[in-house]
N, C-alpha and C. Protein backbone atom coordinates (compact mmCIF):
# COMPACT_ATOMS: atom_id res chain seq x y z
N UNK A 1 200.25 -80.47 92.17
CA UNK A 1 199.31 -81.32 92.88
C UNK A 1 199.99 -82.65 93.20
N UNK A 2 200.15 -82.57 94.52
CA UNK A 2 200.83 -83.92 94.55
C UNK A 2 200.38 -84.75 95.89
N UNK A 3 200.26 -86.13 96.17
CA UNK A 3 198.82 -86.85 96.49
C UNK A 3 200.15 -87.82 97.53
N UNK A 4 199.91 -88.37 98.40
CA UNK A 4 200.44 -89.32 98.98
C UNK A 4 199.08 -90.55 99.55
N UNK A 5 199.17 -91.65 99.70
CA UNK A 5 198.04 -92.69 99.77
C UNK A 5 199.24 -93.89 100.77
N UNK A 6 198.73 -93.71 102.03
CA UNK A 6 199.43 -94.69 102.84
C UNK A 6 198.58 -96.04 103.60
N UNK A 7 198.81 -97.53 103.33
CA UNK A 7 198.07 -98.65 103.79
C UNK A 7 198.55 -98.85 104.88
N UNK A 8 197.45 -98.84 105.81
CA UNK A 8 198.02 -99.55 106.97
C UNK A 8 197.50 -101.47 107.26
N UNK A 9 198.20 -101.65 108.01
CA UNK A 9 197.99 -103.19 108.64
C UNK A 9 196.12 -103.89 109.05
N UNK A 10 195.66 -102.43 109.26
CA UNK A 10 194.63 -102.64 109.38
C UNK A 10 193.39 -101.99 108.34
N UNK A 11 193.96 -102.20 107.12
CA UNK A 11 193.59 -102.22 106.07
C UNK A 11 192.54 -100.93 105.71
N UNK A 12 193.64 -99.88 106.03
CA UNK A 12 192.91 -98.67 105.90
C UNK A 12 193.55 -97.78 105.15
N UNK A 13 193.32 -97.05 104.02
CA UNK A 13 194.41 -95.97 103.02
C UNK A 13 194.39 -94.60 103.59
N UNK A 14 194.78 -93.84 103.98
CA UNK A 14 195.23 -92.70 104.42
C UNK A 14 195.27 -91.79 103.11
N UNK A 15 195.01 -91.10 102.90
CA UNK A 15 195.51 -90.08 101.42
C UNK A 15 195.59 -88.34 102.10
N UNK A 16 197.23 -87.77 101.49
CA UNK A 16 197.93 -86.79 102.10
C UNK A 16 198.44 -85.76 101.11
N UNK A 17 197.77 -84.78 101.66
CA UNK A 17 197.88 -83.89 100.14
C UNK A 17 199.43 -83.26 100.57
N UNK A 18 199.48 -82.44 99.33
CA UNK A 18 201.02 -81.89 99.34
C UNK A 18 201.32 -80.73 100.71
N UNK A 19 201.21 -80.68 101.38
CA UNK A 19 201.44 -80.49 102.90
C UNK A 19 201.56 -81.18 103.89
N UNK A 20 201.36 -82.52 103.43
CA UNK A 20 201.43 -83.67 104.70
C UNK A 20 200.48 -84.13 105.65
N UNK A 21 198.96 -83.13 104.88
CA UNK A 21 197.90 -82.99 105.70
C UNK A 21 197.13 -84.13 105.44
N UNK A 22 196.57 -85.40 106.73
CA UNK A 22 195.77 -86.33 106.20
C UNK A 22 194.32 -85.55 105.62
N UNK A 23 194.04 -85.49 104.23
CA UNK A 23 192.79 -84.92 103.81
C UNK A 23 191.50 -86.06 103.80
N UNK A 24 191.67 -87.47 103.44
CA UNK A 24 190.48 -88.21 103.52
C UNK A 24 191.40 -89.78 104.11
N UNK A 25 189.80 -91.00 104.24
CA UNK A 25 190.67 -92.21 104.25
C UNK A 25 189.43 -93.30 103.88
N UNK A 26 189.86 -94.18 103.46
CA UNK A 26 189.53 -95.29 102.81
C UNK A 26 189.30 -96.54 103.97
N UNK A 27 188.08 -96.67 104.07
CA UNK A 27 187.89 -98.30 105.16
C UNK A 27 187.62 -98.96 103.62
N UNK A 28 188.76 -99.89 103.16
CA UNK A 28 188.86 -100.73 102.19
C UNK A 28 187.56 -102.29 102.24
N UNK A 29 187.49 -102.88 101.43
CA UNK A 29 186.30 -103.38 101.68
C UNK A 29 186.83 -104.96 100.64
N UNK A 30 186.35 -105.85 101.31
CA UNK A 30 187.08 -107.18 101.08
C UNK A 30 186.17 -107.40 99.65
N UNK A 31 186.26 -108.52 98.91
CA UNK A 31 186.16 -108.92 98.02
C UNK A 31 184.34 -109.93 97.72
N UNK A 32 184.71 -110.47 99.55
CA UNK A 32 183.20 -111.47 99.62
C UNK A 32 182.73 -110.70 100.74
N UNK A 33 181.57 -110.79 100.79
CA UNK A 33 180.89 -110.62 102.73
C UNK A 33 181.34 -111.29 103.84
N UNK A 34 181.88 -110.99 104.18
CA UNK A 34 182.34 -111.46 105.70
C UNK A 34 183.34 -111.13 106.38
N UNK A 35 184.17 -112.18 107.25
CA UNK A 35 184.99 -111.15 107.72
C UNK A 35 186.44 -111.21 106.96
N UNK A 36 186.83 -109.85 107.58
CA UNK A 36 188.05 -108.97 106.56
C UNK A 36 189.54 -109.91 107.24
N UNK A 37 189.85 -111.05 105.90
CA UNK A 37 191.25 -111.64 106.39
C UNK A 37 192.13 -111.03 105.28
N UNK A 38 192.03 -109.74 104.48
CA UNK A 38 192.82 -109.93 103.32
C UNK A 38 193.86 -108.35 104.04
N UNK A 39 194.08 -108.70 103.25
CA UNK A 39 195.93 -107.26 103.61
C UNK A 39 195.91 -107.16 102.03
N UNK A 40 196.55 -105.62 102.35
CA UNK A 40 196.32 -104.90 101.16
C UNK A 40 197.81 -105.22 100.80
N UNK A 41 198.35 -105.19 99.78
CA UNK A 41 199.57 -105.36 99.05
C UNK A 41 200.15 -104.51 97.53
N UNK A 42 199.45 -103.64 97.24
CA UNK A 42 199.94 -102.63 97.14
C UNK A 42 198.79 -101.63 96.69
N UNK A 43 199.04 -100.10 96.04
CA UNK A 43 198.54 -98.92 96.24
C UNK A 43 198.48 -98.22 95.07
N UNK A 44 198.27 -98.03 94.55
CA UNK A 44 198.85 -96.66 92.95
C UNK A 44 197.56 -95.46 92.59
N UNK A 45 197.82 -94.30 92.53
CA UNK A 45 196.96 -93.34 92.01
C UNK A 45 196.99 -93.95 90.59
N UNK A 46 196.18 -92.85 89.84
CA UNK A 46 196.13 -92.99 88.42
C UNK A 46 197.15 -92.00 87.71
N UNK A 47 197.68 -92.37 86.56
CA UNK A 47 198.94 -91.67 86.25
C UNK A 47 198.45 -89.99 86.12
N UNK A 48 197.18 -89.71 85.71
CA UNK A 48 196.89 -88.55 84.83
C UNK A 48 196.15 -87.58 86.20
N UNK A 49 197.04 -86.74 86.60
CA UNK A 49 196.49 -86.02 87.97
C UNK A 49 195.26 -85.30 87.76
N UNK A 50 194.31 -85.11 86.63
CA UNK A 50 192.65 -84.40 86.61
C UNK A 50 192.25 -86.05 87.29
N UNK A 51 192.91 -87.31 87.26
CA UNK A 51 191.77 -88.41 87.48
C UNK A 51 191.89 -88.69 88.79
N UNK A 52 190.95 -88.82 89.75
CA UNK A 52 191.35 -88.90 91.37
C UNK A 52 190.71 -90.59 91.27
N UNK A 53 192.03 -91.35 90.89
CA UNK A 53 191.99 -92.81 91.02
C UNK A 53 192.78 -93.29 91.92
N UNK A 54 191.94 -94.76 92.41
CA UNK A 54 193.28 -95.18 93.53
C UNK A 54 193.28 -96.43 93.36
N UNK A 55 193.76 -97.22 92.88
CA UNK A 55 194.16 -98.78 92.81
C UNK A 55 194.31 -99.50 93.97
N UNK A 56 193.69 -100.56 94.13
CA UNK A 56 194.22 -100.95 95.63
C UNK A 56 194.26 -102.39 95.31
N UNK A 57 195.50 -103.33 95.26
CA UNK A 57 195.45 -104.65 95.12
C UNK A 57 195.00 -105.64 96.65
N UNK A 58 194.83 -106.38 96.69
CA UNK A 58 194.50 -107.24 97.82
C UNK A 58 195.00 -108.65 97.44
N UNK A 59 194.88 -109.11 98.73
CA UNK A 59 195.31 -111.11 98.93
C UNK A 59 193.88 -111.57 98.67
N UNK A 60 193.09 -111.01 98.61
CA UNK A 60 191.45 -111.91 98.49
C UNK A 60 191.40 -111.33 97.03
N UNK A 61 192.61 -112.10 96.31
CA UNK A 61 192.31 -111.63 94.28
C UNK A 61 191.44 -110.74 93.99
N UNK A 62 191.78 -109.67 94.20
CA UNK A 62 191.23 -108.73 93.95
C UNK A 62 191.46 -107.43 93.68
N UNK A 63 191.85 -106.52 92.73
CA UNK A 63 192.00 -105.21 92.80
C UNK A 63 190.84 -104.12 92.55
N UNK A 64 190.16 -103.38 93.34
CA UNK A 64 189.36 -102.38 93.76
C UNK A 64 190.12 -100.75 93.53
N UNK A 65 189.17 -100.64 92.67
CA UNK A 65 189.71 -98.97 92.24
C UNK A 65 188.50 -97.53 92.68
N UNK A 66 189.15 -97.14 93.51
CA UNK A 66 188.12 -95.77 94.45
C UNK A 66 188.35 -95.00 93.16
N UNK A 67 187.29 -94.04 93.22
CA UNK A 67 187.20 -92.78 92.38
C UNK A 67 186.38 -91.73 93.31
N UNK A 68 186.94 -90.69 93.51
CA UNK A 68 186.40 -89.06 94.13
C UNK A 68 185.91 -88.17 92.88
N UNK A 69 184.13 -87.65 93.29
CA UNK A 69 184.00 -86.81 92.43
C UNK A 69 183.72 -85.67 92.95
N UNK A 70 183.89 -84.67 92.23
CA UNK A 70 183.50 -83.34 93.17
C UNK A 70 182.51 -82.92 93.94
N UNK A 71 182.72 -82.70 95.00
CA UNK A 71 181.42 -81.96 95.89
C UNK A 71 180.87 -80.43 95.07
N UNK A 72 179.65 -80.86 94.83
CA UNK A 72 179.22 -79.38 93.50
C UNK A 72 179.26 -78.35 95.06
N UNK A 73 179.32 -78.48 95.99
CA UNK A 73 179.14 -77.16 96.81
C UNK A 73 180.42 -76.66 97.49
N UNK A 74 181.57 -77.60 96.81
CA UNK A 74 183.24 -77.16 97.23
C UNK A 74 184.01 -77.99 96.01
N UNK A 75 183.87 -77.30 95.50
CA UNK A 75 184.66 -77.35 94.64
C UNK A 75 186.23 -77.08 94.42
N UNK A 76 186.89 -76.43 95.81
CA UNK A 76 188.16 -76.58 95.93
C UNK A 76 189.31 -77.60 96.38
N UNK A 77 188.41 -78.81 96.91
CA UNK A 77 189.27 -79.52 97.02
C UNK A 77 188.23 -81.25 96.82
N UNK A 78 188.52 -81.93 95.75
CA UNK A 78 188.10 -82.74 95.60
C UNK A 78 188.36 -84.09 96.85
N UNK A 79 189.14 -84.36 97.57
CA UNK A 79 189.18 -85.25 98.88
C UNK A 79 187.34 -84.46 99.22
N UNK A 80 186.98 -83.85 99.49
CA UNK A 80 185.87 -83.20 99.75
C UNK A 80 184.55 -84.16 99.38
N UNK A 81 184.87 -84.56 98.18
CA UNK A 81 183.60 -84.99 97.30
C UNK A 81 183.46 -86.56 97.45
N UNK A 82 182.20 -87.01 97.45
CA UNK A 82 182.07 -88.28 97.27
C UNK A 82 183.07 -89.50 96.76
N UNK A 83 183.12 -90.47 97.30
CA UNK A 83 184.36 -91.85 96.82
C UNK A 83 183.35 -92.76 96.86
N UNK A 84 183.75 -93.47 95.72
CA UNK A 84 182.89 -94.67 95.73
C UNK A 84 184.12 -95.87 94.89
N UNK A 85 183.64 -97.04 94.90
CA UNK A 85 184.23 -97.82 94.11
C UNK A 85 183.83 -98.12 92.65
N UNK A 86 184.75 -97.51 91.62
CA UNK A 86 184.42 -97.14 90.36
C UNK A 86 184.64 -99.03 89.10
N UNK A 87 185.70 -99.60 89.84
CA UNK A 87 185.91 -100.87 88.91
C UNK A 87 186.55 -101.89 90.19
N UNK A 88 185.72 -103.15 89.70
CA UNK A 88 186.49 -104.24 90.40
C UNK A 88 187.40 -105.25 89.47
N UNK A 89 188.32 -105.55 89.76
CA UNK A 89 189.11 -106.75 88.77
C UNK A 89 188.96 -107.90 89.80
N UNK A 90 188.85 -109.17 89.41
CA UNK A 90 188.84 -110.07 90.56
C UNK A 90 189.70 -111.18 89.61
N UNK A 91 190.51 -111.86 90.13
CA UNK A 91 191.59 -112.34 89.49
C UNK A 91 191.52 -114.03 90.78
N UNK A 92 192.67 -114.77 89.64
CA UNK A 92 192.73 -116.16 90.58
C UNK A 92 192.99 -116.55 91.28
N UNK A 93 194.30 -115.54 91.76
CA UNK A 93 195.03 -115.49 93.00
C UNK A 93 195.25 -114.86 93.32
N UNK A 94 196.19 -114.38 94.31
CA UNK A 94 196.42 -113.32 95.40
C UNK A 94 197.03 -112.15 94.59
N UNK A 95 196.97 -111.00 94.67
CA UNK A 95 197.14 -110.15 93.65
C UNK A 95 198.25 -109.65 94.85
N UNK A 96 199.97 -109.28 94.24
CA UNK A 96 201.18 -109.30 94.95
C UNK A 96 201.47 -107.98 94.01
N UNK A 97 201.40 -107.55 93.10
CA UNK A 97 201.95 -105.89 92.46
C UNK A 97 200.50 -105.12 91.87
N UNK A 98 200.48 -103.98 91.65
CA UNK A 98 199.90 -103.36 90.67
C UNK A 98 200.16 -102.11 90.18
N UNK A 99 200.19 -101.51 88.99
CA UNK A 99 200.81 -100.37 88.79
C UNK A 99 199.68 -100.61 87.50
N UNK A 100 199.44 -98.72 86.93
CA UNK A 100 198.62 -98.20 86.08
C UNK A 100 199.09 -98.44 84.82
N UNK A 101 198.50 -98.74 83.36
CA UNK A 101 198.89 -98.73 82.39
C UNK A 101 199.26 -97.28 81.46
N UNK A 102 200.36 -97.19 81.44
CA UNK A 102 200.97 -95.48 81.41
C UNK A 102 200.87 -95.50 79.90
N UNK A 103 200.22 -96.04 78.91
CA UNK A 103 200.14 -95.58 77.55
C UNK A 103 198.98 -95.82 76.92
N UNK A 104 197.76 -95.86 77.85
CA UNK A 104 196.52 -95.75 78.15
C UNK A 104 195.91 -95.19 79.43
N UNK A 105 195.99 -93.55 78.76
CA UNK A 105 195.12 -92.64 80.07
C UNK A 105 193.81 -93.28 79.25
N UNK A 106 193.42 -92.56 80.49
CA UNK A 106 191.91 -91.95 80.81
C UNK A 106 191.04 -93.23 81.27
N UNK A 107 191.66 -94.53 81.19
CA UNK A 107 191.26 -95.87 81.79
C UNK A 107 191.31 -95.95 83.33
């Protein structure tokens, strides 16, 4: 199972399953109401492939984490199933890296 998640400029995630096939996409969603000045700056799944996590850091301090759960009526391919935003971190400044904590699954 292997997942590709591409940001574009216009602040949209692409996610590409192991065929290269775009399967879903992400209209990312800013931090306050209004309008969208932030750029995404970086991207990470979750280390543990049963968890369909997606990290998404931003310039409006903020990192936003999507979670997909299964569609109970297709169950073969989870891109299929509902995404919602599962955790927000909101931080002081512009958030420039992020990567998963690899000796704490299931977070």
């Amino acid at each position: 199972d292997k997942r590709l998640a591409v940001a574009t400029i216009d602040r949209v995630i692409s996610i590409y399953n192991d065929q290269g096939d775009r399967v879903d996409r992400i209209n990312t969603k800013p931090k306050d109401k209004g309008p969208k000045t932030y750029i995404l700056t970086g991207i990470a799944f979750a280390p543990e492939l049963e968890q369909y996590k997606l990290g998404c850091a931003q310039s409006d301090n903020i990192v936003m984490v999507y979670k997909w759960t299964l569609d109970s009526t297709d169950s073969s391919c989870v891109w299929n199933g509902k995404k919602s935003i599962c955790n927000k971190f909101s931080e002081n400044c512009s958030v420039v890296a992020f990567e998963w904590p690899k000796r704490r699954p299931h977070e």
